[in-house]
C-alpha atoms as a PDB file:
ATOM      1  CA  UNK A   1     -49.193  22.218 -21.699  1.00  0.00           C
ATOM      2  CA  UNK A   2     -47.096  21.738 -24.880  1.00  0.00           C
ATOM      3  CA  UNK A   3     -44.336  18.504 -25.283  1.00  0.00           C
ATOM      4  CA  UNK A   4     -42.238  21.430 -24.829  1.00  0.00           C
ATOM      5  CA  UNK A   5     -43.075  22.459 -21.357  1.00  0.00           C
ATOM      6  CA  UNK A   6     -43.015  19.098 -20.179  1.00  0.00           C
ATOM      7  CA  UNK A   7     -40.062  18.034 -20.919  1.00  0.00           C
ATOM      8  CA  UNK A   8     -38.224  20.850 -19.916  1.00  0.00           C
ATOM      9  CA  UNK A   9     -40.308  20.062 -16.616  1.00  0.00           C
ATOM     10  CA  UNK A  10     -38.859  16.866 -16.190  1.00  0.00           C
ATOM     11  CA  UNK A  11     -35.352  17.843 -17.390  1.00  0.00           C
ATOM     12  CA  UNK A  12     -35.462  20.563 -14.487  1.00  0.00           C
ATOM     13  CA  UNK A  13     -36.916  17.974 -12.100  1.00  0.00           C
ATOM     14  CA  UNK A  14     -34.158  15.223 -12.925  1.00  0.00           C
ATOM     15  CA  UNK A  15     -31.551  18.180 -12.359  1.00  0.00           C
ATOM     16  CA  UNK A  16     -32.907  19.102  -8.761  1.00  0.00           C
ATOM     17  CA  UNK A  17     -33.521  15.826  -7.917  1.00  0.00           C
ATOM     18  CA  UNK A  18     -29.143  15.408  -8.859  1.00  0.00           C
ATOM     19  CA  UNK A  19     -28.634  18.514  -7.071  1.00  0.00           C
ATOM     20  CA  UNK A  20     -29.609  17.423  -3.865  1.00  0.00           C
ATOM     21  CA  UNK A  21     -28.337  13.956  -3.909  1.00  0.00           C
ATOM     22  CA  UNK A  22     -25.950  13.759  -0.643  1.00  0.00           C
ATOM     23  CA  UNK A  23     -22.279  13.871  -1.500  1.00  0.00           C
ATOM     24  CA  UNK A  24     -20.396  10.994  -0.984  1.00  0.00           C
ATOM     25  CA  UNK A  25     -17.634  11.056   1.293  1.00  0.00           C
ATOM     26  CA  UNK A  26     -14.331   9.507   0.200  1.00  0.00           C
ATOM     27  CA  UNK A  27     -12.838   6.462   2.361  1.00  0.00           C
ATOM     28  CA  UNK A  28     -10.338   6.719   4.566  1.00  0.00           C
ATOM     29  CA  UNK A  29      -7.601   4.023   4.746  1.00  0.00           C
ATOM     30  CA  UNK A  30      -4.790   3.290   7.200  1.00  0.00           C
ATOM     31  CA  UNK A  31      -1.233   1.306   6.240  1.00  0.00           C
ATOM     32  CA  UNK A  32       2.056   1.104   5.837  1.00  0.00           C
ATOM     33  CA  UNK A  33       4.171   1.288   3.473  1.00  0.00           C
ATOM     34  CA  UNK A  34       6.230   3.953   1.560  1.00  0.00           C
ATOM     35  CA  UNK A  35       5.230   7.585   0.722  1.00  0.00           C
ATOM     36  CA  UNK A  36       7.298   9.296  -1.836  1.00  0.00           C
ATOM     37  CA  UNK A  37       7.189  12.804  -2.502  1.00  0.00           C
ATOM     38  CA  UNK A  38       6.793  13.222  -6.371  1.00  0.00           C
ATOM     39  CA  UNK A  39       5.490  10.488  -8.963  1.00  0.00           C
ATOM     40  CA  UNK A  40       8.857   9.813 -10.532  1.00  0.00           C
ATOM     41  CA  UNK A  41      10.199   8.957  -7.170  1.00  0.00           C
ATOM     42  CA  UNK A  42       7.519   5.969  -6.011  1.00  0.00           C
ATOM     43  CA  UNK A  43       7.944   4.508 -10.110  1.00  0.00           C
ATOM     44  CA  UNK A  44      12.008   5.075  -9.483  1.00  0.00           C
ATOM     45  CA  UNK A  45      11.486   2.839  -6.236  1.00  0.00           C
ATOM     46  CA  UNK A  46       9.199   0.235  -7.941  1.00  0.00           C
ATOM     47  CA  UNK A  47      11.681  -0.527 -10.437  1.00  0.00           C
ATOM     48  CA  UNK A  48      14.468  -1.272  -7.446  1.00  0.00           C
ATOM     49  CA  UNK A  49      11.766  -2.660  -4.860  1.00  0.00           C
ATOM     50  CA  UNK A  50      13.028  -6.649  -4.619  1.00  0.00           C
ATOM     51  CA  UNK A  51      13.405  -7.880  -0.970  1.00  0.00           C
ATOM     52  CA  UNK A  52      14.964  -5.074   0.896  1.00  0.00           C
ATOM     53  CA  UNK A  53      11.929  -2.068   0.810  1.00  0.00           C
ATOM     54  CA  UNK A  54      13.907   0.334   3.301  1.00  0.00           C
ATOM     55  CA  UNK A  55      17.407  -0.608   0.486  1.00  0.00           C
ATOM     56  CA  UNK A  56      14.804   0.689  -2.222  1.00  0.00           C
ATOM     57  CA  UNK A  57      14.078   3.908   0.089  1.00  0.00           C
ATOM     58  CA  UNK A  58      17.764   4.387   0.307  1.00  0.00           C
ATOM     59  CA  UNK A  59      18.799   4.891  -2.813  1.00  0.00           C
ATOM     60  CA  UNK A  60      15.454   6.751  -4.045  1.00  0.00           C
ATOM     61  CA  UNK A  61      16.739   9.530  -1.634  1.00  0.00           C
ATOM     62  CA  UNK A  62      20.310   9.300  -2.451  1.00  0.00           C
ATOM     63  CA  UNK A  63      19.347  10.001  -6.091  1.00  0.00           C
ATOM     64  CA  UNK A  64      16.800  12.654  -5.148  1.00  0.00           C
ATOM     65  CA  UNK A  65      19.547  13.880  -2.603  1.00  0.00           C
ATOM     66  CA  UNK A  66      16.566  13.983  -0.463  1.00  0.00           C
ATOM     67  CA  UNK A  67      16.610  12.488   2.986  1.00  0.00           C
ATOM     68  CA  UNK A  68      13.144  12.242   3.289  1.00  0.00           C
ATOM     69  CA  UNK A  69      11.813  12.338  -0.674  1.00  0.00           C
ATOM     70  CA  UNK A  70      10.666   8.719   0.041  1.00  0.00           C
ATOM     71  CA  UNK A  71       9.998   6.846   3.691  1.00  0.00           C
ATOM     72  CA  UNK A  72       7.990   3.942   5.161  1.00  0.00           C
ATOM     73  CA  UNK A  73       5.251   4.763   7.424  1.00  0.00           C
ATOM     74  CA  UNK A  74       2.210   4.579   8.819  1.00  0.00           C
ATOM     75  CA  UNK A  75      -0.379   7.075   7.856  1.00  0.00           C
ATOM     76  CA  UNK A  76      -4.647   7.585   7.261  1.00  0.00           C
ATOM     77  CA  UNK A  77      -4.649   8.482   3.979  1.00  0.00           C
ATOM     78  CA  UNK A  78      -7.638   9.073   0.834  1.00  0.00           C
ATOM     79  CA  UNK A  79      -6.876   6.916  -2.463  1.00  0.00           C
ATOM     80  CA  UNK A  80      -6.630   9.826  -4.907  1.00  0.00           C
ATOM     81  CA  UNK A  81      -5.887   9.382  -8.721  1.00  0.00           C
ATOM     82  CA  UNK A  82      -3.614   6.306 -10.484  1.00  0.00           C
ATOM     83  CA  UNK A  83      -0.618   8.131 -11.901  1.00  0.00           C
ATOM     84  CA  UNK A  84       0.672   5.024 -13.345  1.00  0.00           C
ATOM     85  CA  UNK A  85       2.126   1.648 -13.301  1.00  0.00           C
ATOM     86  CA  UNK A  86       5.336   0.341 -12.527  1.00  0.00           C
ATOM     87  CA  UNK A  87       7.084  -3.050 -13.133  1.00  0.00           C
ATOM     88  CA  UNK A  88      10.229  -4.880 -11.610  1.00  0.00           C
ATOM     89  CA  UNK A  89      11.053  -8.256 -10.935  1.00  0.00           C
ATOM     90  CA  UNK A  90       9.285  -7.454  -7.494  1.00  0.00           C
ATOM     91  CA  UNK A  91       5.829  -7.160  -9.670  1.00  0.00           C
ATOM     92  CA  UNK A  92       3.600  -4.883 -11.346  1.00  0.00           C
ATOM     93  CA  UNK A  93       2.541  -1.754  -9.074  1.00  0.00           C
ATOM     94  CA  UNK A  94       0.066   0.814  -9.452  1.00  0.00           C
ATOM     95  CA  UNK A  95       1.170   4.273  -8.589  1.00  0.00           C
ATOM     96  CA  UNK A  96      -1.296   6.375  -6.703  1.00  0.00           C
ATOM     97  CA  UNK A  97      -2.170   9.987  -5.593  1.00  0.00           C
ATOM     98  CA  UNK A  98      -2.564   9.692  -2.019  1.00  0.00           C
ATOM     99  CA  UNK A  99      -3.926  12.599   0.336  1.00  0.00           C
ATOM    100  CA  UNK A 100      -2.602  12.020   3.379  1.00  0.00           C
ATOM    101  CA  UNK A 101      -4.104  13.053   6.519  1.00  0.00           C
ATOM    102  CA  UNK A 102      -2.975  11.170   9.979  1.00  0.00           C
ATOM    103  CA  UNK A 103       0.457  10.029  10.721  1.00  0.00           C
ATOM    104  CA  UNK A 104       1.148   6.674  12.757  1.00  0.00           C
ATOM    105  CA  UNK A 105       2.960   7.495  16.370  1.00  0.00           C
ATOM    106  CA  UNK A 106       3.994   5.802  19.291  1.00  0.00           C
ATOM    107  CA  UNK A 107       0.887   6.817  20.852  1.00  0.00           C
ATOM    108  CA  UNK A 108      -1.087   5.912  17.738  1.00  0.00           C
ATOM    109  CA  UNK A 109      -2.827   7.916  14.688  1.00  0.00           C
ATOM    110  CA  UNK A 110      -2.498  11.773  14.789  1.00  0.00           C
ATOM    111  CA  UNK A 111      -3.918  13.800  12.850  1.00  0.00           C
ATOM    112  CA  UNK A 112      -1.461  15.491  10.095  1.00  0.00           C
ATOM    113  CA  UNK A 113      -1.626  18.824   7.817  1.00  0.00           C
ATOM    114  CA  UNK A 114      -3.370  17.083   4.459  1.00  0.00           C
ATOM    115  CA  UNK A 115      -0.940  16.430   2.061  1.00  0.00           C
ATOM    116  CA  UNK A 116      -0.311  14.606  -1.622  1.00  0.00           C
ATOM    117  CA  UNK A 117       1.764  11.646  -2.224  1.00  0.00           C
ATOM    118  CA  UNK A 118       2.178   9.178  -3.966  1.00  0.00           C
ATOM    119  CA  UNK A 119       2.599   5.486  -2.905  1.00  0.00           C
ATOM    120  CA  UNK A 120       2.679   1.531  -4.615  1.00  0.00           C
ATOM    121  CA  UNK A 121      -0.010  -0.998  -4.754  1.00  0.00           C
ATOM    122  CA  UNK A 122       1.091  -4.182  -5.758  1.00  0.00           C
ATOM    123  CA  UNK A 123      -1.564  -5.453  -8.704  1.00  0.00           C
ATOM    124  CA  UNK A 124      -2.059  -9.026  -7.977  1.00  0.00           C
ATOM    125  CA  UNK A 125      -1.672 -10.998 -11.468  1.00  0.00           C
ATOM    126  CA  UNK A 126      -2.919 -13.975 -12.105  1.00  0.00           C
ATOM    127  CA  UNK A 127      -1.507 -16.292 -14.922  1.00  0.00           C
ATOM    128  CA  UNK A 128      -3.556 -16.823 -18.002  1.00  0.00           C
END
């Protein structure tokens, strides 16, 4: 066998050993707090988030002239993608893609049609 041959051996061996490495599954996470329907929306409601959240809601869908472009609730949910950062005087808040799949009810979690939206996480900053 030639240099050649082997290392194309091992290259094909390191791919089929990647290949059949088990998928990871992704996390899911339970809370509440507010789901917005588009990005611009949750970074619209960062910059008027202070004390009053459901206030902050308020407005978003006033200006959307959406009811329900933005609510609080409880949902099961997979982190998705950062879309971005916010900042207020309320703090500095990451935006994230959320895929939401369980709503909160009376009689608890319920499973929910998947769907994407995008909610805050505060970024705790610490002073230099």
């Amino acid at each position: 066998m030639t240099l050649a041959h082997v290392t194309l051996a091992l290259r094909l061996a390191v791919l089929v050993i990647l290949m059949c490495a088990p998928a990871r599954a992704h996390e899911i996470e339970t809370g509440t707090g507010v789901v917005c329907d588009t990005r611009g929306q949750a970074e619209r409601l960062a910059v008027l988030l202070e004390q009053d959240a459901q206030a902050a809601v308020m407005a978003v869908n006033a200006e959307a002239r959406d009811p329900s472009a933005c609510a609080i609730a409880s949902v099961a949910y997979v982190r998705g993608a950062k879309a971005g950062t916010a900042r207020s005087k309320a703090g500095t808040f990451e935006i994230v893609e959320i895929l939401v799949v369980g709503v909160g009810t009376k009689a608890g979690m319920r499973p929910a049609n998947p769907a994407v939206y995008f909610t805050l996480f505060k970024v705790e900053e610490q002073a230099a």
